[in-house]
N, C-alpha and C. Protein backbone atom coordinates (compact mmCIF):
# COMPACT_ATOMS: atom_id res chain seq x y z
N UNK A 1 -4.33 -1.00 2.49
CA UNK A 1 -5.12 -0.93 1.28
C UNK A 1 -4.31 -1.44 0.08
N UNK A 2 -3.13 -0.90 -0.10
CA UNK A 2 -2.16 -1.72 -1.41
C UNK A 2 -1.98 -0.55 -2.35
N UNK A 3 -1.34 -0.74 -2.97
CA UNK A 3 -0.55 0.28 -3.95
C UNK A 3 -1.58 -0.09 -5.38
N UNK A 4 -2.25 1.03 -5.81
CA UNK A 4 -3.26 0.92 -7.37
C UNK A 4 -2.18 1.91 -8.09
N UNK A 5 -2.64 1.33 -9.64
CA UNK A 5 -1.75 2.26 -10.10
C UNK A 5 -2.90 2.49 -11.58
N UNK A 6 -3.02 3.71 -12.31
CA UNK A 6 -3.83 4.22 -13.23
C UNK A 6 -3.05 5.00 -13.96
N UNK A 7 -3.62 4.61 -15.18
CA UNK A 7 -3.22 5.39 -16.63
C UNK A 7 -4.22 6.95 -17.04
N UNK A 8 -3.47 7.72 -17.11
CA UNK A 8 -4.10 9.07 -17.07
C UNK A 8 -3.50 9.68 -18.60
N UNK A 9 -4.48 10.46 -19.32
CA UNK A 9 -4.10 11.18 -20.62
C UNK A 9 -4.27 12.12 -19.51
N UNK A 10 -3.87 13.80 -20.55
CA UNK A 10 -3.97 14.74 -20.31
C UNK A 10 -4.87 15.70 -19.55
N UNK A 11 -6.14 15.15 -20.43
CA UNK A 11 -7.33 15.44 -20.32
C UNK A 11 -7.73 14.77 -18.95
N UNK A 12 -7.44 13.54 -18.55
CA UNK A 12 -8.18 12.67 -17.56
C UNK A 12 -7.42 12.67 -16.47
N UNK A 13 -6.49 13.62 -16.24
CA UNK A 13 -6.22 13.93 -14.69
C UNK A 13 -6.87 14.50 -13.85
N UNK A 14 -7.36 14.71 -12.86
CA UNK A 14 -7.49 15.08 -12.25
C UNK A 14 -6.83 16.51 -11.81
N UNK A 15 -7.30 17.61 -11.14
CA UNK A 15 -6.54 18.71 -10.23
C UNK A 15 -5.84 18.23 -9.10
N UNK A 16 -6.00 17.25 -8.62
CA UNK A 16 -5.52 16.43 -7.33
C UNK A 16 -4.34 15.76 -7.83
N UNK A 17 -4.61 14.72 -9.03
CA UNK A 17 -3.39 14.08 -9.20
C UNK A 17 -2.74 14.96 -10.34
N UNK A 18 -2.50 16.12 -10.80
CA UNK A 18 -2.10 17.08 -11.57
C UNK A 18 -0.87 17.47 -10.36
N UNK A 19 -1.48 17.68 -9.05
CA UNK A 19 -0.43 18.38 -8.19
C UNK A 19 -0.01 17.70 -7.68
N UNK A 20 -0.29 16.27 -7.33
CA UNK A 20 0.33 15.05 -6.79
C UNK A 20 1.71 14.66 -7.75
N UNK A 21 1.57 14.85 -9.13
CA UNK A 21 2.50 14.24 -9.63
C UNK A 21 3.33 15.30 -9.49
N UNK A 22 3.07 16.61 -9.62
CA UNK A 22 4.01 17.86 -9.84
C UNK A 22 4.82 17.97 -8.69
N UNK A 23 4.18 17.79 -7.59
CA UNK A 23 4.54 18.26 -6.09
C UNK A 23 5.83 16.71 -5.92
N UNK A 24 5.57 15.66 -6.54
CA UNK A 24 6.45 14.08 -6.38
C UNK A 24 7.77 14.21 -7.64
N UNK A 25 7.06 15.11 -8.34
CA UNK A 25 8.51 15.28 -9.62
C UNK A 25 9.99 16.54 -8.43
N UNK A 26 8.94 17.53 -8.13
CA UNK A 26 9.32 18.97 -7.74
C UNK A 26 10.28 18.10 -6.47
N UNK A 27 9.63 17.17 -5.41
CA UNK A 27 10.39 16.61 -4.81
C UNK A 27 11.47 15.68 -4.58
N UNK A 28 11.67 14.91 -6.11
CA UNK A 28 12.70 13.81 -6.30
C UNK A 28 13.37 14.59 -7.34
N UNK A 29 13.05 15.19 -8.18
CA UNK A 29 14.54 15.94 -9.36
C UNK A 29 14.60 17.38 -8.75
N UNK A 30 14.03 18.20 -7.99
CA UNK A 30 14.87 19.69 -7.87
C UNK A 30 15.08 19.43 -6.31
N UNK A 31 14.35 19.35 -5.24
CA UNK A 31 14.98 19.07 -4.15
C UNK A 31 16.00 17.97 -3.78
N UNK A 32 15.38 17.03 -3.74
CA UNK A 32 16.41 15.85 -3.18
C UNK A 32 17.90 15.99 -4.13
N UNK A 33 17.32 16.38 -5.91
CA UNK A 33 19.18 15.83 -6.67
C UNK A 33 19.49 17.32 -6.37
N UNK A 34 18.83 18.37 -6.02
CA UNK A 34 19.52 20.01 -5.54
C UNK A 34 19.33 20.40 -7.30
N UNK A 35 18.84 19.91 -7.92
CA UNK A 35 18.98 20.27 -9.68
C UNK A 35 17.95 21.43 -9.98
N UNK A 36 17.93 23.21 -9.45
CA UNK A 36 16.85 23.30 -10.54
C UNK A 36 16.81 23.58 -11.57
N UNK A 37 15.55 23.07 -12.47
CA UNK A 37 15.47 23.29 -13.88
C UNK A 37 13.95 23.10 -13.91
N UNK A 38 13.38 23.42 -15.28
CA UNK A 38 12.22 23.51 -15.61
C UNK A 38 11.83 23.07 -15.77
N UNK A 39 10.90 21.72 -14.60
CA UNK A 39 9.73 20.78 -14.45
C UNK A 39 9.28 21.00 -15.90
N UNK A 40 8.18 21.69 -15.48
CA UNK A 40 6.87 21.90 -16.11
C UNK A 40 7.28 22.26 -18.31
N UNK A 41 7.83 21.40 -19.20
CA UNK A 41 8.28 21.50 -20.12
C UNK A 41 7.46 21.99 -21.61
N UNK A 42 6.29 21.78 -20.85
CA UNK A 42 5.36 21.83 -21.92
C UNK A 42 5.11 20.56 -22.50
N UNK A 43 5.51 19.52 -22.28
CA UNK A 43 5.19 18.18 -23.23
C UNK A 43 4.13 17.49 -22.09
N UNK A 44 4.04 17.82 -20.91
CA UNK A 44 3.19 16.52 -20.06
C UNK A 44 1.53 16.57 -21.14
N UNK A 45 1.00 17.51 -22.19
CA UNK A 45 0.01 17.37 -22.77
C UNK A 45 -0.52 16.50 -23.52
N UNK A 46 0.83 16.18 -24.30
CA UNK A 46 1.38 14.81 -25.32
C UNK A 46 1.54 13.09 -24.22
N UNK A 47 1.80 13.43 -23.31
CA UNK A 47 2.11 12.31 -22.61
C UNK A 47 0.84 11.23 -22.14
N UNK A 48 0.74 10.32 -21.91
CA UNK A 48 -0.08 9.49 -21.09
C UNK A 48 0.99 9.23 -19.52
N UNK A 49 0.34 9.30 -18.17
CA UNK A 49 0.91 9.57 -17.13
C UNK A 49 0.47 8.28 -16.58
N UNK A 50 1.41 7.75 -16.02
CA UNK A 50 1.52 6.34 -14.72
C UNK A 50 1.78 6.68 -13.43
N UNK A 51 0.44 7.01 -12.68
CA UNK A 51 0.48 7.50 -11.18
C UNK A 51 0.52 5.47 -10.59
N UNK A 52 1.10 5.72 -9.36
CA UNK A 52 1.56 4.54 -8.28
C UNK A 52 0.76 5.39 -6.76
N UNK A 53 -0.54 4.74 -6.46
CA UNK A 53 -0.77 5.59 -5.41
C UNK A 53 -0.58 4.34 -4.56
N UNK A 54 -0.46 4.52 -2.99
CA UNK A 54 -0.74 3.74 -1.75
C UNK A 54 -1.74 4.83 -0.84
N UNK A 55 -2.33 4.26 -0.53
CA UNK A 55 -3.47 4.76 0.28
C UNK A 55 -3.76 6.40 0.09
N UNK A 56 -4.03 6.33 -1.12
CA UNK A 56 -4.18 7.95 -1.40
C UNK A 56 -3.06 8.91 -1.44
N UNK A 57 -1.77 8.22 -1.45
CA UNK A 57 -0.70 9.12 -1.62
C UNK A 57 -0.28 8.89 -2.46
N UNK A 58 0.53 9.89 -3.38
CA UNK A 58 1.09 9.23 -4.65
C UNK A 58 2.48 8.95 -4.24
N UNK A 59 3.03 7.66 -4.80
CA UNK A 59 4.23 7.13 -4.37
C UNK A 59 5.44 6.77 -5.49
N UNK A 60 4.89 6.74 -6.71
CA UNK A 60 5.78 6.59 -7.91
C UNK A 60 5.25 7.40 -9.58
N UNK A 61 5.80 7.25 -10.36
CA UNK A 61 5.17 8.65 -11.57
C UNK A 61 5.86 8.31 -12.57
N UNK A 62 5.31 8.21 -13.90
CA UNK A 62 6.23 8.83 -15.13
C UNK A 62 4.91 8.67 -16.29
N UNK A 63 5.80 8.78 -17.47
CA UNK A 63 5.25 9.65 -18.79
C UNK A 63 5.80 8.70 -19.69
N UNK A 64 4.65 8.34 -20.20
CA UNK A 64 4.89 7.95 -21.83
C UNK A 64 4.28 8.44 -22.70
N UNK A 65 5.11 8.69 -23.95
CA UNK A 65 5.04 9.14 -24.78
C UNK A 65 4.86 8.10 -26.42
N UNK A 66 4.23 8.53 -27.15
CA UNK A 66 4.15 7.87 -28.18
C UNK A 66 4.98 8.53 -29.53
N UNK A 67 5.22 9.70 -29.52
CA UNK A 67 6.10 10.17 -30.44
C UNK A 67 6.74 11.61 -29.54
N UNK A 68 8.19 11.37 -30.24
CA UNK A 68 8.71 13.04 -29.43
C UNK A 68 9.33 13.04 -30.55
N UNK A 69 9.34 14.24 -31.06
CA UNK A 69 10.04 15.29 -32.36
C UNK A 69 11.80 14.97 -31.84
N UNK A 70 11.94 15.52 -30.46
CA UNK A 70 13.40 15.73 -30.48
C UNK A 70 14.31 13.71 -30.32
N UNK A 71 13.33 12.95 -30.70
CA UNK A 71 13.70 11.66 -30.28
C UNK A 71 13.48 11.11 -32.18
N UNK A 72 13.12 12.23 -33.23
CA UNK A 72 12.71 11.59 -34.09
C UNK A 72 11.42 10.81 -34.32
N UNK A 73 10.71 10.67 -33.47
CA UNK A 73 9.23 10.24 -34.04
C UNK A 73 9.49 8.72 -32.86
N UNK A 74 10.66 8.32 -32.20
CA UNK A 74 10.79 7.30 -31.38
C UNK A 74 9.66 7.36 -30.28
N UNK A 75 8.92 6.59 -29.53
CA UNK A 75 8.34 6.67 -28.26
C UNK A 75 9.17 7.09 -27.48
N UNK A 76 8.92 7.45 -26.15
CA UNK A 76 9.70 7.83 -25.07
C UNK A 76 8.92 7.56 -23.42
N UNK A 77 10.08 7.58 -22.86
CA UNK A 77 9.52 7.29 -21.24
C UNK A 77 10.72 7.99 -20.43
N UNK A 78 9.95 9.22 -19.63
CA UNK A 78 10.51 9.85 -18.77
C UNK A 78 9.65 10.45 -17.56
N UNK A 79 10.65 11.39 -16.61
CA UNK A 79 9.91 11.83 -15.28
C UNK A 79 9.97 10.02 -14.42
N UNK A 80 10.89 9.37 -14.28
CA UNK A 80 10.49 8.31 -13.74
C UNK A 80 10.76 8.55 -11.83
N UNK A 81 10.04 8.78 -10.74
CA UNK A 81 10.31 8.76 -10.04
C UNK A 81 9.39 7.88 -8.87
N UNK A 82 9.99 7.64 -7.63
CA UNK A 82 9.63 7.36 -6.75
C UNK A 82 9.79 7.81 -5.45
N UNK A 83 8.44 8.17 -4.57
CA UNK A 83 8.68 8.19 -3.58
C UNK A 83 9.88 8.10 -2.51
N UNK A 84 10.53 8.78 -1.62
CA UNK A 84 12.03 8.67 -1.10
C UNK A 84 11.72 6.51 -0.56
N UNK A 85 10.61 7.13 0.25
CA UNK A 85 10.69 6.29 1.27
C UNK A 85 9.91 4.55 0.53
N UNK A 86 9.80 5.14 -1.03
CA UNK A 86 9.17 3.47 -1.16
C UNK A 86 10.55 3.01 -2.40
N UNK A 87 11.52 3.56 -2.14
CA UNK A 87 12.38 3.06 -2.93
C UNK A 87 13.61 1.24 -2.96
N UNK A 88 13.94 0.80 -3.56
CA UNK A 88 14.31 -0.26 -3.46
C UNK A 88 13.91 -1.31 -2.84
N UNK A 89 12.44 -1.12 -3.52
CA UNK A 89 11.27 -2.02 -3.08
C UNK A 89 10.61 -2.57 -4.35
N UNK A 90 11.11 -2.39 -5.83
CA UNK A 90 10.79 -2.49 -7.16
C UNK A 90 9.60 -2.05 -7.75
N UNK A 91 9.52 -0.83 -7.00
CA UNK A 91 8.14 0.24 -7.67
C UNK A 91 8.82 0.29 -9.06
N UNK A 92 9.60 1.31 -9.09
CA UNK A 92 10.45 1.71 -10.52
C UNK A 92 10.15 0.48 -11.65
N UNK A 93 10.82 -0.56 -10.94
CA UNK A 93 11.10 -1.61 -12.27
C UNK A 93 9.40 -1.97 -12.72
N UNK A 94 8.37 -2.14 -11.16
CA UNK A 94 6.82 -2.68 -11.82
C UNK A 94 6.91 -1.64 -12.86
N UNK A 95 6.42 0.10 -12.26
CA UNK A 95 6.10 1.38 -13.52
C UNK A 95 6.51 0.71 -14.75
N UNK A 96 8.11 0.86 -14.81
CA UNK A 96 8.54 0.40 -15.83
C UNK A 96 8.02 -0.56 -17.26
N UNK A 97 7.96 -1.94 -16.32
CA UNK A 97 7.34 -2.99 -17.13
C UNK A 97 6.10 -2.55 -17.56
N UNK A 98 5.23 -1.95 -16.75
CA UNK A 98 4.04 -1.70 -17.35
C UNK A 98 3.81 -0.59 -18.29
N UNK A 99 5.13 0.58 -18.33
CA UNK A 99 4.89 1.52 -19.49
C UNK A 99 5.43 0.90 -20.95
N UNK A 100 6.52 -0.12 -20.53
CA UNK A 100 6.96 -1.12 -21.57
C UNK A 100 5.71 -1.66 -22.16
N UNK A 101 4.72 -2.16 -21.67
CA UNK A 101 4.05 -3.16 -21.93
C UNK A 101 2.69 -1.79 -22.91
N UNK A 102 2.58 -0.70 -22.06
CA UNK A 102 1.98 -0.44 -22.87
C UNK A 102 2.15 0.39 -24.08
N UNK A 103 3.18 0.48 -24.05
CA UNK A 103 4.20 0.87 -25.78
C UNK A 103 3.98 0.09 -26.51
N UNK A 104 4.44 -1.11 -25.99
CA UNK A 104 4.27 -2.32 -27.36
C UNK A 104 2.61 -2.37 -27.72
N UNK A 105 1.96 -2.37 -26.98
CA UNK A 105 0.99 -2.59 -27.73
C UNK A 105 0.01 -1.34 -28.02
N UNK A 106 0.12 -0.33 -28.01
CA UNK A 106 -0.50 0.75 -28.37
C UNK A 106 0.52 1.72 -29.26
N UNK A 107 1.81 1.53 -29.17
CA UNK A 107 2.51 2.33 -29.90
C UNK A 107 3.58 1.68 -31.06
N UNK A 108 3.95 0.01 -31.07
CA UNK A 108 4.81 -0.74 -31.72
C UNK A 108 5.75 -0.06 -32.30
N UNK A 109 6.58 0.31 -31.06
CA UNK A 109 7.87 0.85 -31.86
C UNK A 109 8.81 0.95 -30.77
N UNK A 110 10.41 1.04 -31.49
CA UNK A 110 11.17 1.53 -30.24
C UNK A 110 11.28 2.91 -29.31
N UNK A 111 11.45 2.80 -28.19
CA UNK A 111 11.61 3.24 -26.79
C UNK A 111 12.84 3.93 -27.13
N UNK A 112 13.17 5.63 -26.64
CA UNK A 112 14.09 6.15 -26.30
C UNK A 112 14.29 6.96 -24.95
N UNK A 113 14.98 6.96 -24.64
CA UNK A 113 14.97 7.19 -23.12
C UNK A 113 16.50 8.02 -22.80
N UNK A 114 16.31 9.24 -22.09
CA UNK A 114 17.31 10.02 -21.74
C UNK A 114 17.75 9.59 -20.46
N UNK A 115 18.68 9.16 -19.78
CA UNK A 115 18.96 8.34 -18.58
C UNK A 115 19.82 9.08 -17.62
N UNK A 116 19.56 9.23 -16.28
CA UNK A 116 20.20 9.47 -15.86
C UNK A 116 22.08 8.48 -15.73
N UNK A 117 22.79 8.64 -15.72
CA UNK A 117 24.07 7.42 -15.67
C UNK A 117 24.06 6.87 -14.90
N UNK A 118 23.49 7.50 -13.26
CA UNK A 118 23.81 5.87 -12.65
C UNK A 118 22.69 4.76 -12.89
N UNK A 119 21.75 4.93 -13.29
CA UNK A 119 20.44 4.19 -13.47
C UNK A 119 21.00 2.87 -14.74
N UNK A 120 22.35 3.28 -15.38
CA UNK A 120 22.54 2.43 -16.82
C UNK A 120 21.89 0.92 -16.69
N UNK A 121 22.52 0.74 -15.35
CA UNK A 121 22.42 -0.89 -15.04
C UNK A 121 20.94 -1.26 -15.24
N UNK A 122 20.42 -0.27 -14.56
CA UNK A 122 18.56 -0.28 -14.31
C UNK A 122 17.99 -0.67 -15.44
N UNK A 123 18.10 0.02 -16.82
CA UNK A 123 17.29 0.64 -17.42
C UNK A 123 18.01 -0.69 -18.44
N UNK A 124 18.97 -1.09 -18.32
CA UNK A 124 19.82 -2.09 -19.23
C UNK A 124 19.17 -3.65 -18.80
N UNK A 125 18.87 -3.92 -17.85
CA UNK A 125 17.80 -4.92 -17.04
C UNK A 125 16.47 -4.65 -17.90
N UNK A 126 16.50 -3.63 -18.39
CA UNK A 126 14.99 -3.70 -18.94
C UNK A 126 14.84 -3.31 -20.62
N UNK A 127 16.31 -4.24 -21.20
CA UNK A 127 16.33 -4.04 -22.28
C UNK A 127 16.84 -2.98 -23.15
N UNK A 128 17.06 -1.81 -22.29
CA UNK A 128 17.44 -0.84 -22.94
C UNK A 128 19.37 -0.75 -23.33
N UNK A 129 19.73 -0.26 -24.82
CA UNK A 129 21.10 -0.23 -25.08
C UNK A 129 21.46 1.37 -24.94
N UNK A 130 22.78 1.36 -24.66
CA UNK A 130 23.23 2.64 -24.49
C UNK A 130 23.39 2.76 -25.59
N UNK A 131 23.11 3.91 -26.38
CA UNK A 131 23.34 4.60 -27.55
C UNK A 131 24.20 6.17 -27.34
N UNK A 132 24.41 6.70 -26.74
CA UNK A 132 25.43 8.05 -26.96
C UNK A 132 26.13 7.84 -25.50
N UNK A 133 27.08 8.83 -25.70
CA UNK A 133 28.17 9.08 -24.95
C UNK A 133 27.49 9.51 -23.41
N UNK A 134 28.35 9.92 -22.60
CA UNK A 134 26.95 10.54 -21.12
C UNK A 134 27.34 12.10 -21.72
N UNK A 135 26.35 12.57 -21.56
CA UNK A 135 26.31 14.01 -21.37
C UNK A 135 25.53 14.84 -20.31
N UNK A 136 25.99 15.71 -20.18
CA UNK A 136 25.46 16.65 -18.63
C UNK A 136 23.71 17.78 -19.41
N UNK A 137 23.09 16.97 -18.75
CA UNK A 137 21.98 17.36 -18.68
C UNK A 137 20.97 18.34 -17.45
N UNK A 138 21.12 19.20 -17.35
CA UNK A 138 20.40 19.95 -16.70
C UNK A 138 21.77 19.86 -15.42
N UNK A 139 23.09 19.47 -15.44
CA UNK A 139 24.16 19.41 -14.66
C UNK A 139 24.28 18.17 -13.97
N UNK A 140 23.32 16.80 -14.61
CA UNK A 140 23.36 15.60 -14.08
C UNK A 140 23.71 15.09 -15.37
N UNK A 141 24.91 13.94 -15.45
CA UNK A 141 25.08 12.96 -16.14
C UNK A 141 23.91 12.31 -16.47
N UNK A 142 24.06 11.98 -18.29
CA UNK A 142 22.67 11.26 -18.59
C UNK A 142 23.51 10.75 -19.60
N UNK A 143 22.61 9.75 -20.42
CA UNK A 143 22.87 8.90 -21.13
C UNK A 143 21.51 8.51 -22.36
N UNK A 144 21.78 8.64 -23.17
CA UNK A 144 20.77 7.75 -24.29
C UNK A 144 20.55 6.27 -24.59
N UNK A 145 19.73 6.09 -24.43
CA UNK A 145 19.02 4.61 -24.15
C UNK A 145 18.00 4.21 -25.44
N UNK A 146 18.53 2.75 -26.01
CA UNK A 146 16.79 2.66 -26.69
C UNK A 146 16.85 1.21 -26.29
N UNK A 147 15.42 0.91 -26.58
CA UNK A 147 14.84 -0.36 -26.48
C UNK A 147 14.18 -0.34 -27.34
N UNK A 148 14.76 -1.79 -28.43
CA UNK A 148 14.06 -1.95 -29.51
C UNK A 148 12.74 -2.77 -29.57
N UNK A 149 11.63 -2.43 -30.21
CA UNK A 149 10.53 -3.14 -30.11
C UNK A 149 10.44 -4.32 -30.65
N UNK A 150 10.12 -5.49 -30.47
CA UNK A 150 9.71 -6.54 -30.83
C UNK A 150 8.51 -7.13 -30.71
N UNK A 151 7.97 -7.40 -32.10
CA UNK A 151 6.37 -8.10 -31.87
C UNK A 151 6.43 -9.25 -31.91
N UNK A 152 6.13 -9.73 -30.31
CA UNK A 152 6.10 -10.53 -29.49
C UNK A 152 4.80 -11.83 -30.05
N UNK A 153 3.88 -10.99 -31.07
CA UNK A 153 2.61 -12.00 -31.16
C UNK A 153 3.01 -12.67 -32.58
N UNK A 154 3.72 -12.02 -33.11
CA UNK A 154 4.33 -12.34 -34.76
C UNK A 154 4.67 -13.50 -34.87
């Protein structure tokens, strides 16, 4: 069938893909990195969500944001995960481009992004500069990231 992928507000999730994404976060940051900490933050309300399904399974996930207080009023993009088994297959980088793409044009501004450290290279491929030192986040190395916006139609 092929991998679809849909833009979801708050409101327009589903109960199905509500636990699809929860049950795909719960499985790539507290099981697989052994990290727990508190999924559920209270911000997924604020967010617009990028589900990656293949044949009815969900296979990749994240969150954009158009303003976060603790980022200063910057956009943001986090929760980026993928599936174990569809990895280094460039799910991540498509999500990516396409939450890029829809920042710029629904939100025109720069991108801040809390990074995990080994991802630097990743996330630096996609424009993003390191801005702070690494610091231990939830007991994983992370890093601050922005990507500055540019209007591309100007």
């Amino acid at each position: 069938m092929g991998i679809s992928v849909r833009w979801r507000s708050w409101n327009g999730l589903s109960k199905k893909e509500l636990y699809d994404l929860i049950q795909l976060r719960l499985a790539v940051f507290c099981v697989e990195q052994n990290c727990p900490y508190q999924d559920l933050d209270g911000l997924d309300k604020q967010a617009m969500h990028l589900l990656a399904y293949n044949d009815g399974k969900l296979i990749g996930y994240l969150r954009l944001f158009e303003s976060l207080e603790q980022y200063y009023g910057l956009a943001s993009i986090g929760r980026v995960c993928t599936e174990q088994s569809m990895r280094k297959q460039g799910l991540a980088r498509d999500m990516m481009q396409l939450a890029l793409s829809y920042s710029d044009k629904h939100f025109a501004k720069n991108i801040k992004i809390s990074a995990q450290k080994y991802l630097e290279d990743f996330y630096a491929s996609l424009d993003f500069v390191t801005v702070t030192e690494p610091y231990l986040e939830d007991g994983i190395p992370h890093i601050g990231m922005i990507r500055q916006y540019e209007d591309n139609d100007a």
